[in-house]
C-alpha atoms as a PDB file:
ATOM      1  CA  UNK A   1     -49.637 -42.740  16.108  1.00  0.00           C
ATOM      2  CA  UNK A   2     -49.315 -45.758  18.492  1.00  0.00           C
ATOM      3  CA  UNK A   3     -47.391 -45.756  21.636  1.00  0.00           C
ATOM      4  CA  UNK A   4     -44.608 -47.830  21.636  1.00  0.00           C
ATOM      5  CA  UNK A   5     -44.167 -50.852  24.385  1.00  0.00           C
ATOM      6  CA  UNK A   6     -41.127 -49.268  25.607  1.00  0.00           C
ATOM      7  CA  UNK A   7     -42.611 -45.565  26.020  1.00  0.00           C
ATOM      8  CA  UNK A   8     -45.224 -47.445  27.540  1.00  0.00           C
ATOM      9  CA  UNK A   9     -43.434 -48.852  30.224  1.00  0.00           C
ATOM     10  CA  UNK A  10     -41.748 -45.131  31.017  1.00  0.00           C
ATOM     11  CA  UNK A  11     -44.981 -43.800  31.323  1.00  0.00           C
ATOM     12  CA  UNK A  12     -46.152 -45.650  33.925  1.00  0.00           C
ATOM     13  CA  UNK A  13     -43.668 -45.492  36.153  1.00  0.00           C
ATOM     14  CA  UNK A  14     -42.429 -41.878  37.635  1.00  0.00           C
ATOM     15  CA  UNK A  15     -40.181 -41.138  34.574  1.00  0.00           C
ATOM     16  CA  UNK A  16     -39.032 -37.336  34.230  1.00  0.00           C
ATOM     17  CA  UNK A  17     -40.898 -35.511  31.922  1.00  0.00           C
ATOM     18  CA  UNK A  18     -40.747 -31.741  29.928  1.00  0.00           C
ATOM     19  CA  UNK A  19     -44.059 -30.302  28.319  1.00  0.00           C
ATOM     20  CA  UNK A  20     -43.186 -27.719  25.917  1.00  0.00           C
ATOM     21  CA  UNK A  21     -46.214 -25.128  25.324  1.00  0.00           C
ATOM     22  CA  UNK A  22     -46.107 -22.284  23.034  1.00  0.00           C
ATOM     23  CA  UNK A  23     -46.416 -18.559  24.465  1.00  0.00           C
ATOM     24  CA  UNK A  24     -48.919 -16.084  22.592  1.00  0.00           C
ATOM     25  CA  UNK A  25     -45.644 -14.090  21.452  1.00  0.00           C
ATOM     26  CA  UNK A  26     -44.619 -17.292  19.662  1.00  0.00           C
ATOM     27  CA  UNK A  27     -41.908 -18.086  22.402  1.00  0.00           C
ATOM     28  CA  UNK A  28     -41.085 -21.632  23.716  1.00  0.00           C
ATOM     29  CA  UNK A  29     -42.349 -22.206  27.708  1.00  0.00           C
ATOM     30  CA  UNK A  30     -41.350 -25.818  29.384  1.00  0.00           C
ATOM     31  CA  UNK A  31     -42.462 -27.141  32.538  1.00  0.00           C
ATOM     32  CA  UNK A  32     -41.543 -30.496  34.311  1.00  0.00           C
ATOM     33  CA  UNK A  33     -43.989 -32.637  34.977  1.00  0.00           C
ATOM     34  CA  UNK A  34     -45.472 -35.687  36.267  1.00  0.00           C
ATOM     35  CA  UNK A  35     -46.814 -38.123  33.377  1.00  0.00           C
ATOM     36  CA  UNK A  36     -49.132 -40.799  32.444  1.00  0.00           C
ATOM     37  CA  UNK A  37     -50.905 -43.271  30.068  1.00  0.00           C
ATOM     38  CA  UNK A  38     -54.521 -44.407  29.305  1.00  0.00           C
ATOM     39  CA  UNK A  39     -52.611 -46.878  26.670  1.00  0.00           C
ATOM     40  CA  UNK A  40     -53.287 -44.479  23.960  1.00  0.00           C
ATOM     41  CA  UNK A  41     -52.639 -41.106  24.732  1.00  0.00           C
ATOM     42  CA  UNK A  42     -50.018 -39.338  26.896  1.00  0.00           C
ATOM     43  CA  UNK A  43     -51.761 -37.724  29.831  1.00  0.00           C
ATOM     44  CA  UNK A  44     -50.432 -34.523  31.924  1.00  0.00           C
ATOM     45  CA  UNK A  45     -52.267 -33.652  35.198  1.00  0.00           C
ATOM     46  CA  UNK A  46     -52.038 -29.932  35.822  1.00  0.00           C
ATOM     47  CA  UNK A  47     -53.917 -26.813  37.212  1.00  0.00           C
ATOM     48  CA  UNK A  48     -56.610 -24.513  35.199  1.00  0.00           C
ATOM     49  CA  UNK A  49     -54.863 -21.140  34.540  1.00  0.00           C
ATOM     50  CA  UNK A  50     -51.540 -22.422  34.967  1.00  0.00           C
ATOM     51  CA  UNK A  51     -49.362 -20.736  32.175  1.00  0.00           C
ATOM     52  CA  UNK A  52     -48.769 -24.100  29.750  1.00  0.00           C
ATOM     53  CA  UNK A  53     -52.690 -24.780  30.590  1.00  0.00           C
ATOM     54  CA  UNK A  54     -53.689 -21.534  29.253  1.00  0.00           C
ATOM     55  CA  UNK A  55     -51.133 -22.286  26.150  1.00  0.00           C
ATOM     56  CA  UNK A  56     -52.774 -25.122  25.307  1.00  0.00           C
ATOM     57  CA  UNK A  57     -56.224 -23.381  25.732  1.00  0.00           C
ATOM     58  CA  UNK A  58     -54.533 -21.065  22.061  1.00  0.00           C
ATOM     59  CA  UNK A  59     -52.600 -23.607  20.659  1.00  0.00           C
ATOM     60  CA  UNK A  60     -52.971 -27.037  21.650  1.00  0.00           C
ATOM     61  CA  UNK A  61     -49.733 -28.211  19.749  1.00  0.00           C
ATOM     62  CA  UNK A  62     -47.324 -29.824  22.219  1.00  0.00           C
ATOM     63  CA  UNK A  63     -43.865 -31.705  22.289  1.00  0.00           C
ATOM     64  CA  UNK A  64     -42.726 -33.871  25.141  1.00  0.00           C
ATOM     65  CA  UNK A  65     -39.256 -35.205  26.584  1.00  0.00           C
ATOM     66  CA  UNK A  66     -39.728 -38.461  28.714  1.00  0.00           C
ATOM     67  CA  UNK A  67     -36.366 -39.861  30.449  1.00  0.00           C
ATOM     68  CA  UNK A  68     -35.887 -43.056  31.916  1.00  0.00           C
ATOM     69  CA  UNK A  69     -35.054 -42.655  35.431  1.00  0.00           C
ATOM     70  CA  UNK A  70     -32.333 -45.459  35.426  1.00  0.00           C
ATOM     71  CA  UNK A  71     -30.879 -43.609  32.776  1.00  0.00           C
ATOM     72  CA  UNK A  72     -31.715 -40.098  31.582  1.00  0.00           C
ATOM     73  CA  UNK A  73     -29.433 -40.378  28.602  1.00  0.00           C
ATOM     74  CA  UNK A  74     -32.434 -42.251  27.518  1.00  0.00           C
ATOM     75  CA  UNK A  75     -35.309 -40.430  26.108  1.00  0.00           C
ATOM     76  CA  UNK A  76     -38.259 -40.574  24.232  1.00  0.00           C
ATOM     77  CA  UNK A  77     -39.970 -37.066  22.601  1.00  0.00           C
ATOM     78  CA  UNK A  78     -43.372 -36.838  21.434  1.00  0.00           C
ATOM     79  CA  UNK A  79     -45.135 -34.092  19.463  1.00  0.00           C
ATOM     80  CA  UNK A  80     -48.492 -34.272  19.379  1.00  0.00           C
ATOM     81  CA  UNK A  81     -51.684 -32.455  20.716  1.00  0.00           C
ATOM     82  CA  UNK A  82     -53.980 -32.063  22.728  1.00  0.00           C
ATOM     83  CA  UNK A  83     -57.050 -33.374  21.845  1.00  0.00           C
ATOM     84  CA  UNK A  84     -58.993 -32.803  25.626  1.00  0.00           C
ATOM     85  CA  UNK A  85     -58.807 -31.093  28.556  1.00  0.00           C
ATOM     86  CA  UNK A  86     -61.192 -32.147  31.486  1.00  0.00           C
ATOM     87  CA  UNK A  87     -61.683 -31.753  35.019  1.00  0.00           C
ATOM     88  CA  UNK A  88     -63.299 -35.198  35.123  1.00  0.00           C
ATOM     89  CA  UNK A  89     -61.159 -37.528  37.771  1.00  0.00           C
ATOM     90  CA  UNK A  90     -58.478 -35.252  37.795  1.00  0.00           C
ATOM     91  CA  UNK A  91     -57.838 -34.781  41.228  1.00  0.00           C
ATOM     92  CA  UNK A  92     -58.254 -38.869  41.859  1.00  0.00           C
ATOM     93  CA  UNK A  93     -55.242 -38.623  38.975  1.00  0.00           C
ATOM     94  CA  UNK A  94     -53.239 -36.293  40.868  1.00  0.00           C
ATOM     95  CA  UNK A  95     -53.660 -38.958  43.679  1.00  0.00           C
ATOM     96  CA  UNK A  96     -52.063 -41.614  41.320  1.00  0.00           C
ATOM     97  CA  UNK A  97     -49.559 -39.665  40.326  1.00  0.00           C
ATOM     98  CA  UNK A  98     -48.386 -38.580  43.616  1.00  0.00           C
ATOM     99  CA  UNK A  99     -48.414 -42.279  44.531  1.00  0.00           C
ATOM    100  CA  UNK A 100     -46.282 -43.184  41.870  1.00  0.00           C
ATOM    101  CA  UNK A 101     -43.858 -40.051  42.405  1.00  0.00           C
ATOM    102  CA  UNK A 102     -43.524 -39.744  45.971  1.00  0.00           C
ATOM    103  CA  UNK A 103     -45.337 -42.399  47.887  1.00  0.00           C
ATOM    104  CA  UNK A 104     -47.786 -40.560  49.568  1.00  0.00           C
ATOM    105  CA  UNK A 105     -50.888 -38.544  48.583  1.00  0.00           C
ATOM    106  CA  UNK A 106     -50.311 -35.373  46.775  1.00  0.00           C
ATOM    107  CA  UNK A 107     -49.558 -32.284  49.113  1.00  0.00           C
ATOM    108  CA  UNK A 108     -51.637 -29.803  47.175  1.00  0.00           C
ATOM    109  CA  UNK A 109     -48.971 -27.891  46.430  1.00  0.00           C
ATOM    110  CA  UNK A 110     -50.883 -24.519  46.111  1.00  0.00           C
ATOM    111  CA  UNK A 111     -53.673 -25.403  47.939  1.00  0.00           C
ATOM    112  CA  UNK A 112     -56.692 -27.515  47.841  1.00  0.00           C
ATOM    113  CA  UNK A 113     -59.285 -24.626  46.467  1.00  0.00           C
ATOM    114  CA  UNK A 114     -57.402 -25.704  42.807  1.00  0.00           C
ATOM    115  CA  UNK A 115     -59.318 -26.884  40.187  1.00  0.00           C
ATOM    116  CA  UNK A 116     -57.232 -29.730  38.500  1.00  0.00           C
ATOM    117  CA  UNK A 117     -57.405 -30.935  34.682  1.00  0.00           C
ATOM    118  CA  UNK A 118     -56.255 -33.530  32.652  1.00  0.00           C
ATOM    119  CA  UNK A 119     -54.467 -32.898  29.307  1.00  0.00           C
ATOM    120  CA  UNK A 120     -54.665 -35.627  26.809  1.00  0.00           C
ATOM    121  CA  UNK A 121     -51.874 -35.706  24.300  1.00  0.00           C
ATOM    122  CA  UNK A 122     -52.861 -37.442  21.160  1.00  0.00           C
ATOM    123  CA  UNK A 123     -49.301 -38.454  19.858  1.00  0.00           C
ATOM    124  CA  UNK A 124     -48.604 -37.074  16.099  1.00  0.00           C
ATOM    125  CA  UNK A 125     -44.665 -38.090  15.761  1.00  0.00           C
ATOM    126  CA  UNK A 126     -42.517 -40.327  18.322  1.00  0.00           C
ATOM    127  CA  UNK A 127     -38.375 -39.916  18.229  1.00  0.00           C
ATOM    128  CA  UNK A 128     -36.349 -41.873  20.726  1.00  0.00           C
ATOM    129  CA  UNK A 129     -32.467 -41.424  21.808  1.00  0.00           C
ATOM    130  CA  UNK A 130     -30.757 -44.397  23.768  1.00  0.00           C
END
């Protein structure tokens, strides 16, 4: 499914943004996150063995709530999945991202000896509200 030229524009800029994984028990887990675009695909930067990371790693169905900043009424959600997970530039995307979201280079939150990964969302179904 193709990314609209409105979802488009929230994704590149520091829009606010829920992952929803699914636990092994079946349960629902959500996380806020920072987001991003290749053009194509939705793209989450995250940690290896964080819990939605290791979700993925079972069951690499996702859905995702992106709100416009100017107005979170606003919203797009995408359900979709994840189609790759590599370390492969992501800690020069972490960079971006904390560019985008705070201005400055990322703090490591956690510390540095992380190993950071890219998840790339392959949208599947795109809803809107606003």
């Amino acid at each position: 499914m193709k990314l609209t030229g409105e979802l488009l524009t929230l994704l590149r800029q520091p829009s606010i943004c829920y992952i929803a994984t699914t636990m092994a028990d079946g349960s629902p887990q959500m996380t806020q996150t920072w987001v991003d675009t290749d053009g194509e695909h939705v793209i989450i930067n995250s940690v290896q063995g964080y819990v939605k990371v290791r979700n993925i790693e079972r069951d690499p169905r996702v859905a995702i709530a992106i709100s416009d900043p100017a107005n979170p009424s606003r919203y797009f959600q995408v359900r979709g999945r994840v189609i790759e997970t590599t370390t492969d530039g992501a800690g020069e995307h972490i960079e971006l991202l904390a560019q985008r979201y705070l201005g400055t280079p990322y703090p490591w939150y956690g510390g540095r000896d992380q190993v950071r990964v890219m998840l790339v969302i392959e949208p599947e179904k795109i809803s809107s509200m606003g």
